[in-house]
N, C-alpha and C. Protein backbone atom coordinates (compact mmCIF):
# COMPACT_ATOMS: atom_id res chain seq x y z
N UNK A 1 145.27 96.81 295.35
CA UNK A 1 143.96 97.39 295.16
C UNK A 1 144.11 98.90 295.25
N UNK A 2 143.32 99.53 294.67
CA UNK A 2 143.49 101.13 294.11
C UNK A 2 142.32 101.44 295.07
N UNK A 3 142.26 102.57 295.56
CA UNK A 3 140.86 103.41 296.24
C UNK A 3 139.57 103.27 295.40
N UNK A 4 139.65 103.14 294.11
CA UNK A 4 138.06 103.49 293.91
C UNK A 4 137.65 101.92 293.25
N UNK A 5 138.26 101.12 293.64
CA UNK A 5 137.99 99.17 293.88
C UNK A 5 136.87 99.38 294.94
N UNK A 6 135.80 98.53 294.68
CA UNK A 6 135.11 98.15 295.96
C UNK A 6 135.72 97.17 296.89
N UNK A 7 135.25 98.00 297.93
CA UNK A 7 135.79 96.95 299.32
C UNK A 7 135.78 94.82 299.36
N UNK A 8 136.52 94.33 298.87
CA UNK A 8 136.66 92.89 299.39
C UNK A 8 136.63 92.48 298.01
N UNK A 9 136.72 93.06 297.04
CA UNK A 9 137.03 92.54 295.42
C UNK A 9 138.42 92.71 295.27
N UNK A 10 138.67 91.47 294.50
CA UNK A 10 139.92 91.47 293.81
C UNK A 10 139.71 92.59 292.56
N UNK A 11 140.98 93.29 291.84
CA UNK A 11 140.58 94.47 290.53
C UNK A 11 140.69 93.09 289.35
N UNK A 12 140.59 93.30 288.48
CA UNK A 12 140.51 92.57 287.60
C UNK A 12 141.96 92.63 286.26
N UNK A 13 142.46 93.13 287.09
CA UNK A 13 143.54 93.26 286.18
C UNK A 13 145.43 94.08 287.50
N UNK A 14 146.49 93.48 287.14
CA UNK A 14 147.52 93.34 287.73
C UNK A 14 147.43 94.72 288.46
N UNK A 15 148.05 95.05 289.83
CA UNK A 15 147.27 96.74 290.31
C UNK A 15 149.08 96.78 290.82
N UNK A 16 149.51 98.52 290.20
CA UNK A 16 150.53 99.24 290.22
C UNK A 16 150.31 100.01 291.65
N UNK A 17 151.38 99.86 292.42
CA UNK A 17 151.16 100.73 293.10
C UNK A 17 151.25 102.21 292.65
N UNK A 18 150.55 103.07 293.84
CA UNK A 18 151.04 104.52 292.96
C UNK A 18 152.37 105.33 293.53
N UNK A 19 153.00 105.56 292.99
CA UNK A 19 154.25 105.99 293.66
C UNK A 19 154.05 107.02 294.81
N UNK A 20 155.02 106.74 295.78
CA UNK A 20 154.58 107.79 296.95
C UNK A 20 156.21 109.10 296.70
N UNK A 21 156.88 108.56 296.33
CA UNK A 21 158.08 109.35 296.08
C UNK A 21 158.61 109.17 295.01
N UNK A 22 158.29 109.26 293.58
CA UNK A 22 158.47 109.23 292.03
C UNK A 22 160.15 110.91 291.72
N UNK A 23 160.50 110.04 291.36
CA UNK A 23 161.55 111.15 291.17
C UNK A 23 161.07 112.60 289.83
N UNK A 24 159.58 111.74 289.15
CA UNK A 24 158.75 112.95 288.83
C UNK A 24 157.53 113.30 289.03
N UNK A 25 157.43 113.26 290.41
CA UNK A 25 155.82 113.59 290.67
C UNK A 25 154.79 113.87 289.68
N UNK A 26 155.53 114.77 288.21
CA UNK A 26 154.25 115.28 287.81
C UNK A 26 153.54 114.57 286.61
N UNK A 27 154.52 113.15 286.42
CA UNK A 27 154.56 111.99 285.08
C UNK A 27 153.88 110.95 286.13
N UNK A 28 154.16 110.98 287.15
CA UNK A 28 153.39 109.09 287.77
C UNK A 28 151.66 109.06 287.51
N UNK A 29 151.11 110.77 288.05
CA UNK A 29 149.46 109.84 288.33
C UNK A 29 149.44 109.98 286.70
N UNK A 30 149.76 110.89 285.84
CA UNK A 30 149.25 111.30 284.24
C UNK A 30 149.77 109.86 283.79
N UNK A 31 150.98 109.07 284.18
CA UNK A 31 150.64 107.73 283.34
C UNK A 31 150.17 107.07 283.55
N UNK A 32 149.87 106.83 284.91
CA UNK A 32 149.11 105.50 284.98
C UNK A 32 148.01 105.57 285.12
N UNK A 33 147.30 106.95 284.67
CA UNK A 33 145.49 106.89 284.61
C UNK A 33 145.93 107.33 282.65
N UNK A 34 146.89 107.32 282.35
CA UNK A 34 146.81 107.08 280.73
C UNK A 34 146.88 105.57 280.39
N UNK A 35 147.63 104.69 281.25
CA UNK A 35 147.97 102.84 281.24
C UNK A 35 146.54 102.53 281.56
N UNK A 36 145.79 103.07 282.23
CA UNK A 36 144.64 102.82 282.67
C UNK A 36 143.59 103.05 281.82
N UNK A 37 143.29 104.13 281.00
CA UNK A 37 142.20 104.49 279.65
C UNK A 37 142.46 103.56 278.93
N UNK A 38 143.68 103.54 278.75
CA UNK A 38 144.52 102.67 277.22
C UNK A 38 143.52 101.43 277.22
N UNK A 39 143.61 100.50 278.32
CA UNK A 39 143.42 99.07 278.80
C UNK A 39 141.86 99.22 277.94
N UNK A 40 141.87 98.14 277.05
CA UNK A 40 140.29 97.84 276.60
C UNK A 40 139.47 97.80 277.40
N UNK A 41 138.27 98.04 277.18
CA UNK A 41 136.81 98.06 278.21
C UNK A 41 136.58 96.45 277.87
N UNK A 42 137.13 95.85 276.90
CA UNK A 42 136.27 94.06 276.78
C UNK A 42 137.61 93.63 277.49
N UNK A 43 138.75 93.66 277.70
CA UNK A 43 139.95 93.22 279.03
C UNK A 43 139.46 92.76 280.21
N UNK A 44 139.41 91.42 280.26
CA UNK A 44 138.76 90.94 281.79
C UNK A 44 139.85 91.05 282.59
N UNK A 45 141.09 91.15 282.46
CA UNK A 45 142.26 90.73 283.04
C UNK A 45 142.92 89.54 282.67
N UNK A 46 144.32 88.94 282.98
CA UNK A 46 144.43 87.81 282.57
C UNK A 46 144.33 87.06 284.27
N UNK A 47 144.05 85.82 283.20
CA UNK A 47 143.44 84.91 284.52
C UNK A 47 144.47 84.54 285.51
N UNK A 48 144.46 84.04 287.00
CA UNK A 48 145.55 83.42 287.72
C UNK A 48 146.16 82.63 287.35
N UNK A 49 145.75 81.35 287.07
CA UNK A 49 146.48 80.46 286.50
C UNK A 49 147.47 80.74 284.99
N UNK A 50 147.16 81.34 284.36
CA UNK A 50 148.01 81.90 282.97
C UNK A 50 149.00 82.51 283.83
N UNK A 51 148.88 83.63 285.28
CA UNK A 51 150.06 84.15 285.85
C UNK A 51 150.74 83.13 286.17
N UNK A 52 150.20 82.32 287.05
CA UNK A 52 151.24 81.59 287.50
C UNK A 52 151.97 80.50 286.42
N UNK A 53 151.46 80.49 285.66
CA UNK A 53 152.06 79.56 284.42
C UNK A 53 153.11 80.61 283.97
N UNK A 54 152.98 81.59 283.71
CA UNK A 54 154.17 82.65 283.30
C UNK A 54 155.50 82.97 283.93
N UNK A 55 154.90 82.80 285.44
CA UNK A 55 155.77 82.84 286.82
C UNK A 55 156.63 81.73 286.80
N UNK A 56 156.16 80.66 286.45
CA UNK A 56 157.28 79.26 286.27
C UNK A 56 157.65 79.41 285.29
N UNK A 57 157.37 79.95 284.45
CA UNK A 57 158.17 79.78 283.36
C UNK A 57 159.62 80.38 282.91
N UNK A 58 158.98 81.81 283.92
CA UNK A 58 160.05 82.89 283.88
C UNK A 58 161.37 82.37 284.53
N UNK A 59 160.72 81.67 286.19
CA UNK A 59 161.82 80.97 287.07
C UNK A 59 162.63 80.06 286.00
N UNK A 60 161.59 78.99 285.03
CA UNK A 60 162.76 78.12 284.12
C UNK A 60 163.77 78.40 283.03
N UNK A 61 163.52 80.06 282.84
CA UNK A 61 163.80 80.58 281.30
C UNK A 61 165.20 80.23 281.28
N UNK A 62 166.58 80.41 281.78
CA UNK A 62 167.46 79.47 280.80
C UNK A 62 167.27 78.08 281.10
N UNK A 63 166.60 77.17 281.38
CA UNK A 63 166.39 76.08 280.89
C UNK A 63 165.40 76.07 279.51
N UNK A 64 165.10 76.98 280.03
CA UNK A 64 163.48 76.81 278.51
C UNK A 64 164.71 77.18 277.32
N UNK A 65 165.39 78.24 277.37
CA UNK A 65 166.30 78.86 275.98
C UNK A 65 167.05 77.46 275.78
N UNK A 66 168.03 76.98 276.77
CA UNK A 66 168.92 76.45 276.36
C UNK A 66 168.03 75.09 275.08
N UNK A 67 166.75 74.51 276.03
CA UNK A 67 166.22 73.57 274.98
C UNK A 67 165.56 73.87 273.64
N UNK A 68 165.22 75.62 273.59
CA UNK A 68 164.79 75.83 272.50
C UNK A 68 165.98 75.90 271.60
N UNK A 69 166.94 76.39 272.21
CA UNK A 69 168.03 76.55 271.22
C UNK A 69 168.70 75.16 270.48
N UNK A 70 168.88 74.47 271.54
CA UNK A 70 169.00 73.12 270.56
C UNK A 70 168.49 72.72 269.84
N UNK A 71 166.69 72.75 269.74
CA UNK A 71 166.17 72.88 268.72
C UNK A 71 166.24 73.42 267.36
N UNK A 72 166.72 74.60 267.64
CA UNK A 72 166.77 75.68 266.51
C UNK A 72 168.08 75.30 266.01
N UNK A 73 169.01 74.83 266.61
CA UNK A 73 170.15 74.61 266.02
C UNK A 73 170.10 73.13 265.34
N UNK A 74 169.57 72.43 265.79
CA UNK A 74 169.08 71.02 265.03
C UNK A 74 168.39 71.52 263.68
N UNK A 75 167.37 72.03 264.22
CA UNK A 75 166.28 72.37 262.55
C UNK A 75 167.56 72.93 261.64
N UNK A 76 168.25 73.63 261.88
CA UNK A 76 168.93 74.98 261.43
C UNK A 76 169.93 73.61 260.02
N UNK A 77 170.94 72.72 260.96
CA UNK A 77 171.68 71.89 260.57
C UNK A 77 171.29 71.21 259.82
N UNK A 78 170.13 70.82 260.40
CA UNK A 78 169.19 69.93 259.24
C UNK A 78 168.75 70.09 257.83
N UNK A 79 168.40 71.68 257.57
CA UNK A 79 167.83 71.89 256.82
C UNK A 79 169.15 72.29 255.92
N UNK A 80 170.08 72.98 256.63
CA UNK A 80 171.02 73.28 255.78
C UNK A 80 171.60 72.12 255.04
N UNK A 81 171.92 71.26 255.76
CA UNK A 81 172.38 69.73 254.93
C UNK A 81 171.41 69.07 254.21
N UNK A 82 169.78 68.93 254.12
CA UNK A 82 169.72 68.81 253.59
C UNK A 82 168.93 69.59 252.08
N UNK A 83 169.28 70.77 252.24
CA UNK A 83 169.15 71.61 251.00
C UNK A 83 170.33 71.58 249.62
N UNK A 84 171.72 71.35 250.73
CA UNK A 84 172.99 71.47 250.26
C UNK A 84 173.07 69.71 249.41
N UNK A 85 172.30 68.95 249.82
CA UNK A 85 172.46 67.63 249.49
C UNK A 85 171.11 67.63 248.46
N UNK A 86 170.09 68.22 248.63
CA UNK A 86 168.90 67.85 247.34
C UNK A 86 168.80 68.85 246.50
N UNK A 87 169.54 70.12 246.71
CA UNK A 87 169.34 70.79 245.80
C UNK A 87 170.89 72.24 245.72
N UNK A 88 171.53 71.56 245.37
CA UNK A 88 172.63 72.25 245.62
C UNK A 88 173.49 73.28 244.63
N UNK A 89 172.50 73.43 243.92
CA UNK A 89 172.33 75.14 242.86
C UNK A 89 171.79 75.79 243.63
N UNK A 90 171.19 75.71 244.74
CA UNK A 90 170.49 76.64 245.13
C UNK A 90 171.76 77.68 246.44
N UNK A 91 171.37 78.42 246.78
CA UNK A 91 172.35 79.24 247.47
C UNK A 91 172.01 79.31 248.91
N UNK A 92 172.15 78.40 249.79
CA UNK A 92 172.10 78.40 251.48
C UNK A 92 173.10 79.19 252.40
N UNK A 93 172.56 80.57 252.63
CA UNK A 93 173.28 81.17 254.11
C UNK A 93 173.82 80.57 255.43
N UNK A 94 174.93 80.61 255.52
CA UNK A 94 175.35 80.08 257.02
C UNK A 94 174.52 81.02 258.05
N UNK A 95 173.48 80.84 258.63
CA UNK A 95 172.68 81.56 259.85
C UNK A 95 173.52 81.33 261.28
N UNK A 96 173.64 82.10 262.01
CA UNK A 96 173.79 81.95 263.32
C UNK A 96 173.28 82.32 264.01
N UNK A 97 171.90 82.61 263.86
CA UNK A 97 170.85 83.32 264.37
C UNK A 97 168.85 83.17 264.14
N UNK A 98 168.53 83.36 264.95
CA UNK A 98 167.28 83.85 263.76
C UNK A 98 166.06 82.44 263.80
N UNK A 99 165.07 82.22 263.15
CA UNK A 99 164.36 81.34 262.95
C UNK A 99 164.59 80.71 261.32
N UNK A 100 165.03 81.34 260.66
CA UNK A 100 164.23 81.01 258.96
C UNK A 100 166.07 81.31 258.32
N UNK A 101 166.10 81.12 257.25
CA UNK A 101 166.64 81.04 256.44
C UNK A 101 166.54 81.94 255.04
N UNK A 102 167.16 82.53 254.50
CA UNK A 102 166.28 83.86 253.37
C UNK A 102 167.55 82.68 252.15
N UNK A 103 166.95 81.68 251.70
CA UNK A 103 167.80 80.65 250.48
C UNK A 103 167.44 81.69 249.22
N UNK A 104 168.61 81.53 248.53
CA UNK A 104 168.67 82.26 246.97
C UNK A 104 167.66 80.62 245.60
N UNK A 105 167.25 80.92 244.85
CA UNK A 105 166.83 79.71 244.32
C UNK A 105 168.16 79.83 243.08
N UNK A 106 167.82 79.46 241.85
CA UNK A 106 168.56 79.17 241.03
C UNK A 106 167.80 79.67 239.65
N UNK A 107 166.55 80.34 240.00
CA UNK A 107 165.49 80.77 239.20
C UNK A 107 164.55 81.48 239.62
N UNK A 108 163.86 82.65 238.97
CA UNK A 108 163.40 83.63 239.62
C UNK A 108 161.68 83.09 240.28
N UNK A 109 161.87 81.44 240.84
CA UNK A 109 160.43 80.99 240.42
C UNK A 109 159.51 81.05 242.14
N UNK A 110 159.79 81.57 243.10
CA UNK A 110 159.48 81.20 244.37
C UNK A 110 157.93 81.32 244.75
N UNK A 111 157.43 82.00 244.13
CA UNK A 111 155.93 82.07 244.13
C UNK A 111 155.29 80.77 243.77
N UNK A 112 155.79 80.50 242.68
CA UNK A 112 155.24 79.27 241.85
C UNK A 112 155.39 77.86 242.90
N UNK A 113 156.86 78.02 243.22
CA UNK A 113 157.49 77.16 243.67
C UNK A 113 156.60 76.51 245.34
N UNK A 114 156.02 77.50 245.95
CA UNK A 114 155.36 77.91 247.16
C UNK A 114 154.25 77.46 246.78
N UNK A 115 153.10 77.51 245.89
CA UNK A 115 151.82 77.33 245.43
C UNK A 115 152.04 75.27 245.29
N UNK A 116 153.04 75.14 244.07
CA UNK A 116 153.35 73.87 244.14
C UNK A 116 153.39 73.08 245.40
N UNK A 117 154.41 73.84 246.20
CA UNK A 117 154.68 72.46 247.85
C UNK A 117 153.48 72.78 248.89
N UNK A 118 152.50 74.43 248.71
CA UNK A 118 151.21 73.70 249.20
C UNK A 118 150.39 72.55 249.17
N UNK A 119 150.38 71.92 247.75
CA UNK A 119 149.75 70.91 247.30
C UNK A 119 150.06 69.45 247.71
N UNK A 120 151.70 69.73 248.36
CA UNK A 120 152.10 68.91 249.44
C UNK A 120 152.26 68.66 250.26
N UNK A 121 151.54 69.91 251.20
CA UNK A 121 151.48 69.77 252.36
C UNK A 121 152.40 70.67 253.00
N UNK A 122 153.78 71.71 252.15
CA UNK A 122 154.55 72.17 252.74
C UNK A 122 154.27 74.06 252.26
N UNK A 123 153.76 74.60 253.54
CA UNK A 123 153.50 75.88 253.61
C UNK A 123 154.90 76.53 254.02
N UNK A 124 155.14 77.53 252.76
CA UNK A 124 156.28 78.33 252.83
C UNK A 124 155.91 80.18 252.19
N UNK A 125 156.69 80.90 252.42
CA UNK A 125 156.70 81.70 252.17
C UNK A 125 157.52 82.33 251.16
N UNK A 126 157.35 82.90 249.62
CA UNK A 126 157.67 82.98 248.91
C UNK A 126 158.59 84.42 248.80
N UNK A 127 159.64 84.87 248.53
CA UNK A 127 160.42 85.69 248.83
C UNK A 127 159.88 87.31 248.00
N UNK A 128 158.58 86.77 247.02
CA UNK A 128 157.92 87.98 246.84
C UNK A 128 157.13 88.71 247.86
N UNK A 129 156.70 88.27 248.91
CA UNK A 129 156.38 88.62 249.94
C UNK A 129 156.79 89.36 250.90
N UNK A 130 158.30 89.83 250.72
CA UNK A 130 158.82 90.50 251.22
C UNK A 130 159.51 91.72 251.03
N UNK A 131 158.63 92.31 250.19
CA UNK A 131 158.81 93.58 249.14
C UNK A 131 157.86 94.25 248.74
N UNK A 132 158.07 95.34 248.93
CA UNK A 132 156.86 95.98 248.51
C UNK A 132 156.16 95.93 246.68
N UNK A 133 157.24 96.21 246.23
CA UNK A 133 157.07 95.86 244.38
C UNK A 133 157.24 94.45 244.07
N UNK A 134 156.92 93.18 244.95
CA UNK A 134 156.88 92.33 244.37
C UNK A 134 158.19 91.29 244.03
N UNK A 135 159.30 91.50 244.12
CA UNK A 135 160.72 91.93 244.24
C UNK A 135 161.48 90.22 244.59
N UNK A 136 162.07 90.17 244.80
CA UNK A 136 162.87 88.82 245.70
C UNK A 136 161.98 87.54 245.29
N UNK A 137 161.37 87.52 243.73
CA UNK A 137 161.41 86.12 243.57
C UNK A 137 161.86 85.08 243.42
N UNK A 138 163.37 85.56 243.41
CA UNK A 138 164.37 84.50 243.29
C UNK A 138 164.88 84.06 244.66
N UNK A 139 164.66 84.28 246.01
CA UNK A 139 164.09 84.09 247.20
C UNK A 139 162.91 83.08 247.75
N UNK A 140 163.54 82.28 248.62
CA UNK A 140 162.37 81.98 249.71
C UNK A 140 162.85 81.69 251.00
N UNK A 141 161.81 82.37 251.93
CA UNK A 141 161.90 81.98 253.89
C UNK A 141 161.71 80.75 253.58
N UNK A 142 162.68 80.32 254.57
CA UNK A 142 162.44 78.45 254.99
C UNK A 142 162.35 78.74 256.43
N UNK A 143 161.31 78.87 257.43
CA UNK A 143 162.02 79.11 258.52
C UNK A 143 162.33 77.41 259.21
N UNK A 144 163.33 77.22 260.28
CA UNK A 144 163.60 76.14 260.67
C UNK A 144 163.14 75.50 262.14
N UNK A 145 162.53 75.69 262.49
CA UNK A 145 161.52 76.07 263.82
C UNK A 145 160.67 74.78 263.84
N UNK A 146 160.84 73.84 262.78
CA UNK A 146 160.08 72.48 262.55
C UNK A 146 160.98 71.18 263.15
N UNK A 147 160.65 70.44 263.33
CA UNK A 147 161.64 69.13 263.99
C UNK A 147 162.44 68.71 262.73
N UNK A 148 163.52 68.24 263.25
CA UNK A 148 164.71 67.99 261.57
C UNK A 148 163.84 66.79 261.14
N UNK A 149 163.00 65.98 261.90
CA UNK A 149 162.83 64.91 260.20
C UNK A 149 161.66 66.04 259.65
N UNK A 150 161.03 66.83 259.91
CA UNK A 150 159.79 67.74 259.12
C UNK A 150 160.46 68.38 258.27
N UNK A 151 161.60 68.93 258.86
CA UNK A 151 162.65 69.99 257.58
C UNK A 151 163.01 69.42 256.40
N UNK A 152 163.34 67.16 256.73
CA UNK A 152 164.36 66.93 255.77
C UNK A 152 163.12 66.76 254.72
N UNK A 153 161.82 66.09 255.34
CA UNK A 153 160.71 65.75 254.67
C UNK A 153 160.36 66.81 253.78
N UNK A 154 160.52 68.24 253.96
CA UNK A 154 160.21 69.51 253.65
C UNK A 154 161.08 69.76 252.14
N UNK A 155 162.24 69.66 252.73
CA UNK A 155 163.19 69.47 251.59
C UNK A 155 163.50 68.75 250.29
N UNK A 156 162.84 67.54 250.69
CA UNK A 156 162.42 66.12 249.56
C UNK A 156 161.47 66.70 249.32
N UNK A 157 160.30 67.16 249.20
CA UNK A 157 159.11 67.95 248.68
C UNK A 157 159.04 68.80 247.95
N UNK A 158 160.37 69.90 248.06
CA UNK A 158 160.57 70.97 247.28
C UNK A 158 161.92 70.33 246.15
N UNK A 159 162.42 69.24 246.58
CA UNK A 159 163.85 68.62 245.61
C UNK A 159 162.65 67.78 244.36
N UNK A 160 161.42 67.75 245.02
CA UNK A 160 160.53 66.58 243.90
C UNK A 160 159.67 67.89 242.93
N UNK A 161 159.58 68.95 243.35
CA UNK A 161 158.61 69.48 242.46
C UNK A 161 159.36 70.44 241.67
N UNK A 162 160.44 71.30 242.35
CA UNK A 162 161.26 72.15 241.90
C UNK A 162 161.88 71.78 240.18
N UNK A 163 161.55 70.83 239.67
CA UNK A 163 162.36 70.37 238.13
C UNK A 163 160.59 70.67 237.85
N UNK A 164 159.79 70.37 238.22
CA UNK A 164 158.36 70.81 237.73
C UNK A 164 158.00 72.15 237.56
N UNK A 165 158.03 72.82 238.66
CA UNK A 165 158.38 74.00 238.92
C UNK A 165 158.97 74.73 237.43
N UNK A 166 160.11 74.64 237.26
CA UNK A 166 161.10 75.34 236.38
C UNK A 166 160.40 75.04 235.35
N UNK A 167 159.95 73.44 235.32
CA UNK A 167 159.59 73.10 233.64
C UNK A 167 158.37 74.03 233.08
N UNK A 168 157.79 74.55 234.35
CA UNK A 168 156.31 74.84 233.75
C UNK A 168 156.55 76.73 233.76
N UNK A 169 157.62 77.11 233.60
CA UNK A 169 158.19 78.50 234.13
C UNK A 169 157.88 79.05 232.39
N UNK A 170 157.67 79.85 231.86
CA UNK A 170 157.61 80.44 231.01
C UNK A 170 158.93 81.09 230.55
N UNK A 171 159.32 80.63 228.95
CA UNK A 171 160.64 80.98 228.68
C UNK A 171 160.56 81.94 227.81
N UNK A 172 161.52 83.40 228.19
CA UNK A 172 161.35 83.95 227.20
C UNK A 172 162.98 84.66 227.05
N UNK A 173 162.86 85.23 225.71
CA UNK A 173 164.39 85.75 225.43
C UNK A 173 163.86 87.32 225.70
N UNK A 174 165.12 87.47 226.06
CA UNK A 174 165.47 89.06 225.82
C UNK A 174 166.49 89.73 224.61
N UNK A 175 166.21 90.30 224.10
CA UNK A 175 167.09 91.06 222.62
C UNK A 175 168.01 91.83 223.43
N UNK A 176 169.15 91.87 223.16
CA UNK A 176 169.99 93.10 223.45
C UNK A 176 169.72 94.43 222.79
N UNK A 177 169.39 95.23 223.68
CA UNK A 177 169.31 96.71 223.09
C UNK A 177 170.68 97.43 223.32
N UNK A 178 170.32 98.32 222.11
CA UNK A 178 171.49 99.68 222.53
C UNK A 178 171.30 100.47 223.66
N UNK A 179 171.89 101.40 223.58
CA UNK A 179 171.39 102.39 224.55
C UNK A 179 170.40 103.77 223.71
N UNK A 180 169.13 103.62 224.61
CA UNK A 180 168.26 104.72 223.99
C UNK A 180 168.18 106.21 224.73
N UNK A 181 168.17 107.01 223.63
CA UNK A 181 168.70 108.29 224.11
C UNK A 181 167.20 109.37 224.01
């Protein structure tokens, strides 16, 4: 509790002490009555129970990583095998990291391709999305963060529409030019 708290109230939000010996006296009160403006006026604080839910959680965190990671490494395996098995023109990165996957397609169609597996239920992100000019349509995020039968299900979804996809792609030639001067 800070001095200008009324007497026998809790503050409503986590309370810093103020340093009594700061190795820069003249940075402690200027930040933390700047941490203090900052804080929204609609900020009730966060509640006790959310702390203490945070507090265990923190105590479990390499148990919590180690099980997320198996996860991620399941989705990860999953999806890679089965991309490499339903659609294997397409170009899959070995990840060792990360949530998602940045797959090459085999055609510049990922927008299209994304609009299509909405209609099945599978929300993806199309690799034009990640450019400012529009750029990386021959791209799409897969991220793998889903349980492996959702990934493989995911995968049969995009192996069923993807020949649709292409078919409905607009074909056009290009002429060889010279060089114009």
């Amino acid at each position: 509790m800070v001095a200008t708290d009324p007497p026998g109230l809790d503050p409503p939000h986590p309370v810093t002490p103020r340093p009594s010996a700061s190795p820069h006296p003249e940075c402690a009160e200027p930040l933390i009555d700047r941490l203090v403006a900052a804080r929204p006026s609609r900020d009730l604080g966060t509640p006790e129970f959310e702390q203490a839910v945070a507090a265990r959680v923190l105590e479990r965190m390499p148990d919590v990583l180690a099980q997320r990671a198996a996860l991620l490494r399941d989705g990860r395996d999953a999806l890679a095998d089965a991309l490499a098995e339903r659609l294997p023109d397409w170009r899959v990165p070995r990840v060792d990291g990360g949530v998602a996957m940045w797959v090459e397609l085999d055609a510049p169609l990922s927008s299209g391709l994304v609009l299509a597996a909405r209609t099945r239920g599978v929300f993806l992100s199309a690799g034009s999305r990640f450019a400012v000019d529009g750029a990386h349509d021959r791209h799409l995020r897969i991220p793998f963060t889903a349980s492996a039968a959702d990934l493989r299900r995911a995968v049969t979804v995009l192996a069923q529409i993807w020949p649709e996809v292409r078919a409905a792609a607009p074909v056009t030639s290009v002429e060889p030019m010279g060089a114009l001067v």
